[in-house]
Protein backbone atom coordinates (compact mmCIF):
# COMPACT_ATOMS: atom_id res chain seq x y z
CA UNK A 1 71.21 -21.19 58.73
CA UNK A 2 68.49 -22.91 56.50
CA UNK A 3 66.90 -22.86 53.31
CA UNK A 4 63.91 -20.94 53.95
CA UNK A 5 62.17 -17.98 51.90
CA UNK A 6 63.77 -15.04 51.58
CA UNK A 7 62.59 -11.71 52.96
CA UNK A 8 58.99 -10.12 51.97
CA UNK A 9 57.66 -13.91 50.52
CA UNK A 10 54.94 -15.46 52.44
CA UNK A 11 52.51 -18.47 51.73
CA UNK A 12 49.57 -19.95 52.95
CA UNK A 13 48.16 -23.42 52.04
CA UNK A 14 44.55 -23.69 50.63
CA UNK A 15 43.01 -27.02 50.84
CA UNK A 16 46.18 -28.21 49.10
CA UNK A 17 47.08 -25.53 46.89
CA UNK A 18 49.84 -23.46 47.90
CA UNK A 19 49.90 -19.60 47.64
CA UNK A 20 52.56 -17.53 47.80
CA UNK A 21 53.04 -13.68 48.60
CA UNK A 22 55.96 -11.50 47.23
CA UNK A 23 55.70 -7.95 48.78
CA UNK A 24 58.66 -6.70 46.78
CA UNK A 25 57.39 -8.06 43.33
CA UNK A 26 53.91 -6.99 44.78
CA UNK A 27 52.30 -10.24 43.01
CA UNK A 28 50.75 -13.17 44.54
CA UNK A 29 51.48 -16.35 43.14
CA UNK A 30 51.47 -20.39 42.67
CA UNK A 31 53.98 -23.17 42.07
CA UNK A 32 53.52 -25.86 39.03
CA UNK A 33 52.36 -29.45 40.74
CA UNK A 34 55.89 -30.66 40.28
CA UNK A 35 57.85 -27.55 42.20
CA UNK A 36 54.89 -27.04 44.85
CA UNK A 37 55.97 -31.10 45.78
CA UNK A 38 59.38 -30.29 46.16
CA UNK A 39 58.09 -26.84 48.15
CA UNK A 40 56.27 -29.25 50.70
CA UNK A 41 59.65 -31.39 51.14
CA UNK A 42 61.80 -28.77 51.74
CA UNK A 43 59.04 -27.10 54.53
CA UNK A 44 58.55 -30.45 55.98
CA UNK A 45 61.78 -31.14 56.58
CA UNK A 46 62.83 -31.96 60.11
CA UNK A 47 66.89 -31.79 59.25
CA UNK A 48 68.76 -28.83 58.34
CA UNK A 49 69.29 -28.21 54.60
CA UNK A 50 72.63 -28.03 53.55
CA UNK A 51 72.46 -24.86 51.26
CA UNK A 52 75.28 -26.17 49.33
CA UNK A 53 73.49 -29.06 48.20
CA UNK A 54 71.10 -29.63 44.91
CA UNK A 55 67.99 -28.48 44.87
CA UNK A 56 65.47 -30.01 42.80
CA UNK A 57 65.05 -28.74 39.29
CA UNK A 58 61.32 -28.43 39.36
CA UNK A 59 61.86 -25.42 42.22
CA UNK A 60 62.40 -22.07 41.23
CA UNK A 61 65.10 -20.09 43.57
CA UNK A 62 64.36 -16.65 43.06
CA UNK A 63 61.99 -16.61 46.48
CA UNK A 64 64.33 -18.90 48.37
CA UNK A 65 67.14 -17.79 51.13
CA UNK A 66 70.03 -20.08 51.82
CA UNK A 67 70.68 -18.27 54.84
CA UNK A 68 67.24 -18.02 56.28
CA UNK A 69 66.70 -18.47 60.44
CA UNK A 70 64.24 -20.84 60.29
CA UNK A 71 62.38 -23.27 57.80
CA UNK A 72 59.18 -21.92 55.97
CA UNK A 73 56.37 -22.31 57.87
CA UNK A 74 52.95 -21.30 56.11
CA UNK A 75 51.05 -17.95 57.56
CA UNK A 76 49.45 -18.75 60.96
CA UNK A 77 45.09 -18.85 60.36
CA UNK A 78 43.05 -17.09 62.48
CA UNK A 79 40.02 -15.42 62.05
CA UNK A 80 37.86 -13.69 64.54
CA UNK A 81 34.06 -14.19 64.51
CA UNK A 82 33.02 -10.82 65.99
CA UNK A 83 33.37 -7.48 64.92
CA UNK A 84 33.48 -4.43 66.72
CA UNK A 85 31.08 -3.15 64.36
CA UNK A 86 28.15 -4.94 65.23
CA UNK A 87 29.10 -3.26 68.74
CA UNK A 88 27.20 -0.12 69.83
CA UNK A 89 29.17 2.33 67.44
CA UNK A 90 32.04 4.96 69.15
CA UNK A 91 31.24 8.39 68.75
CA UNK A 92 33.40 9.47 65.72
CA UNK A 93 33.93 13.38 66.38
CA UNK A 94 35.14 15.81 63.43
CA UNK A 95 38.75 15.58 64.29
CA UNK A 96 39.29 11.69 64.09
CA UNK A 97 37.01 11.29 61.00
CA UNK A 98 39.69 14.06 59.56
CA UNK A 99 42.19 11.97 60.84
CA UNK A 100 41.18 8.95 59.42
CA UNK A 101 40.57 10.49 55.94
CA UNK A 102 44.17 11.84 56.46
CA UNK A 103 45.43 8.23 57.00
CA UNK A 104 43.59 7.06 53.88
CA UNK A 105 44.71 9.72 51.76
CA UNK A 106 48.43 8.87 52.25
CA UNK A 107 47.84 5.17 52.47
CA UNK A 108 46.73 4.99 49.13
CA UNK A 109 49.42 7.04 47.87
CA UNK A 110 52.37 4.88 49.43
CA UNK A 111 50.64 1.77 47.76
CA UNK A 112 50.44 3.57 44.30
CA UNK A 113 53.70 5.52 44.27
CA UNK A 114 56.16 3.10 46.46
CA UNK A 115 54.21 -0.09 46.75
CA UNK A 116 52.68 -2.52 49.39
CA UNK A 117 55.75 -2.93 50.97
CA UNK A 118 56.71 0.30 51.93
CA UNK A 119 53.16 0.83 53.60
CA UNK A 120 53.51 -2.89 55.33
CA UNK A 121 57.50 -1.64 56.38
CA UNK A 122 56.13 1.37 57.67
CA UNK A 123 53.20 -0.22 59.65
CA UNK A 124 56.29 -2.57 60.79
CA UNK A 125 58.58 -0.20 61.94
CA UNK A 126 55.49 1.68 64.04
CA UNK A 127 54.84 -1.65 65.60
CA UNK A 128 58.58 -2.44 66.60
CA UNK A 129 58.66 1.18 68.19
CA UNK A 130 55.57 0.55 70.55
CA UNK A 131 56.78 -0.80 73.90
CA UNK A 132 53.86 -2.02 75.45
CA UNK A 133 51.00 -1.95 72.72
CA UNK A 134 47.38 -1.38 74.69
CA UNK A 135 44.58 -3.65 73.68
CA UNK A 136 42.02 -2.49 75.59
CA UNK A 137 42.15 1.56 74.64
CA UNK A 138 39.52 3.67 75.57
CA UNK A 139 40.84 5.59 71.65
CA UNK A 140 39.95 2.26 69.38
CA UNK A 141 36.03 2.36 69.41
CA UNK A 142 36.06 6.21 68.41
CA UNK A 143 39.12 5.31 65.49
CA UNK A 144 36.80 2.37 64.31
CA UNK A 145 33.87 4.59 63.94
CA UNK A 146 36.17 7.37 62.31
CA UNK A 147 37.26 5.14 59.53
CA UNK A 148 34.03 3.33 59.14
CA UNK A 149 32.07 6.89 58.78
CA UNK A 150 35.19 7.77 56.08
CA UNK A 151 33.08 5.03 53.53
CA UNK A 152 30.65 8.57 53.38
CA UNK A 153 33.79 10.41 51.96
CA UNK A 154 35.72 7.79 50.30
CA UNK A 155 34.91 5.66 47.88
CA UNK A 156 35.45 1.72 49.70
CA UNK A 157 35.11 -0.65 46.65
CA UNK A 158 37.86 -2.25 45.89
CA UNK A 159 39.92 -0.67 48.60
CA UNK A 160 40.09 -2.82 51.72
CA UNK A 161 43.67 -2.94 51.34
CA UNK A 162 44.40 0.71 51.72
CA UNK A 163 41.97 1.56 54.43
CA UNK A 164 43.10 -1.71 56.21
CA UNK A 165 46.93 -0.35 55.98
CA UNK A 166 45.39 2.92 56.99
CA UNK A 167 43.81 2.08 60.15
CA UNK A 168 46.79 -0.12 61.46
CA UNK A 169 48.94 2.79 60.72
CA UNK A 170 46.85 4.85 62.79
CA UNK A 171 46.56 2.34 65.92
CA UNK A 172 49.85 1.63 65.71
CA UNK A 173 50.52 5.38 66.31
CA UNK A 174 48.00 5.38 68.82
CA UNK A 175 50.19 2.61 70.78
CA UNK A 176 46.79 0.20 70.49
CA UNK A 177 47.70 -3.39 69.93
CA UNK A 178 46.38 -4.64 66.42
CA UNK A 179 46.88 -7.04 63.38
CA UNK A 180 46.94 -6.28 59.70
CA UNK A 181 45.79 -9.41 57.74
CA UNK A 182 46.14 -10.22 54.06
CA UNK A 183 44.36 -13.05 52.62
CA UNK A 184 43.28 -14.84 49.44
CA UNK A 185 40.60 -17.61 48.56
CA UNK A 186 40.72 -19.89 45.45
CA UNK A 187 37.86 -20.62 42.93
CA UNK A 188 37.64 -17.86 42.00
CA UNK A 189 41.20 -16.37 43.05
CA UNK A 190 40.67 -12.79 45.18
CA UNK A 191 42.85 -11.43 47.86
CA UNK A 192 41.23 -9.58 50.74
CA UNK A 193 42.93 -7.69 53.73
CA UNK A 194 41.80 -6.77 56.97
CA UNK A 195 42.08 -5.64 60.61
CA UNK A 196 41.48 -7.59 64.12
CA UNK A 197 42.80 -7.54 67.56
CA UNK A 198 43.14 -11.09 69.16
CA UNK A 199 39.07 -12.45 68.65
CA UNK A 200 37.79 -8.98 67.71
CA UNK A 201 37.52 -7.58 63.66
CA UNK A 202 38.34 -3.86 63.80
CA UNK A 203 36.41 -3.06 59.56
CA UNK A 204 34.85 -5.62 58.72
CA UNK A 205 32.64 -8.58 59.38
CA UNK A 206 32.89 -12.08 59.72
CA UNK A 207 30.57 -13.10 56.52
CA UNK A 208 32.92 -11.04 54.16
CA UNK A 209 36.12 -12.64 55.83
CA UNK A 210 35.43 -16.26 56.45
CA UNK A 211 36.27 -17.78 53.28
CA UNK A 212 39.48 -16.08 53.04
CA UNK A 213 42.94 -17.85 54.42
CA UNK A 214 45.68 -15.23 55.57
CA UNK A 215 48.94 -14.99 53.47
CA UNK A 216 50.53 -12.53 55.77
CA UNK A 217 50.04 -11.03 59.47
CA UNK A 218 51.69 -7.97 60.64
């Protein structure tokens, strides 16, 4: 085992500046200068920590795990410059757009009544049941234009999180191979979430995602 972070905390390192992600708190946030050094040591570090051993003062313990698998290692950065919505749009028919307002509807409510990480466990635990997720499914342009024709019926402003949690739900039940992204961007701070299947955005486009850095992939 080694000191690593413990379970729900991710991080991502802007130009520099290291952000972190606490699903169970359901908070982002940063280190002073002094414990984001010692952060940096202890994730560059090519030996085993000893968990027994002192820590420096300047770094808070409540999102470390002394008996973590592996060493932290900051969210992997990719971001896809097409999007399937600048693709000849899928015919959305009555019963997927109901569907997909459906999805929303009870997205929102597990992030208001239970938190992000229920909806991100759940999206998790549909994943790990798939056995061989489909990328190339004849079902994902019609669910893409379902959920972009929901924006008609529900409101979208400030809510890329839910409909992003709601449409990888909904592939993920569909057995269609897909990634859930949360990001954030400094100066000014604002976190962002979308979804995209290997090179390919699923809602949204490349100009509103490409100053963002992902925290956290599921």
């Amino acid at each position: 085992m080694v000191l690593g972070l413990r379970p729900g905390v991710s991080f991502c390192d802007i130009d520099g500046q290291l952000i972190f992600l606490d699903l169970e708190a359901d908070r982002y946030f940063a280190l002073a200068p002094a414990a984001q050094e010692a952060f940096r040591m202890l994730w560059r570090a090519k030996s085993r920590h000893d968990p027994d051993a002192d820590l420096p003062p300047s770094l808070p313990i409540s999102f470390l795990d002394s008996n973590a698998s592996t060493r932290p290692v900051p969210c992997p950065s990719h971001i896809p410059q097409q999007s399937i919505l600048d693709r000849q749009p899928g015919r959305a028919n009555p019963l997927r757009l109901l569907a997909a307002l459906a999805m929303l509807l009870s997205a929102r409510m597990t992030i208001r009544y239970r938190g992000l990480s229920a909806g991100i466990a759940a999206i998790a635990a549909r994943k790990a049941r798939m056995i061989e997720p489909i990328a190339d499914h004849a079902a994902l342009p019609p669910i893409a234009a379902a959920f972009a024709k929901s924006a008609r019926f529900i409101r979208t402003h400030d809510q890329c999180l839910s409909r992003s949690v709601a449409l990888a739900s909904c592939l993920a039940q569909h057995g269609i191979a897909a990634e859930l992204v949360l990001a954030v961007q400094m100066r000014p701070f604002a976190a962002h979430s979308w979804v995209q299947q290997d090179a390919l955005l699923l809602n949204d486009r490349y100009e509103n995602v490409r100053s963002y850095t992902p925290i956290l992939v599921v």
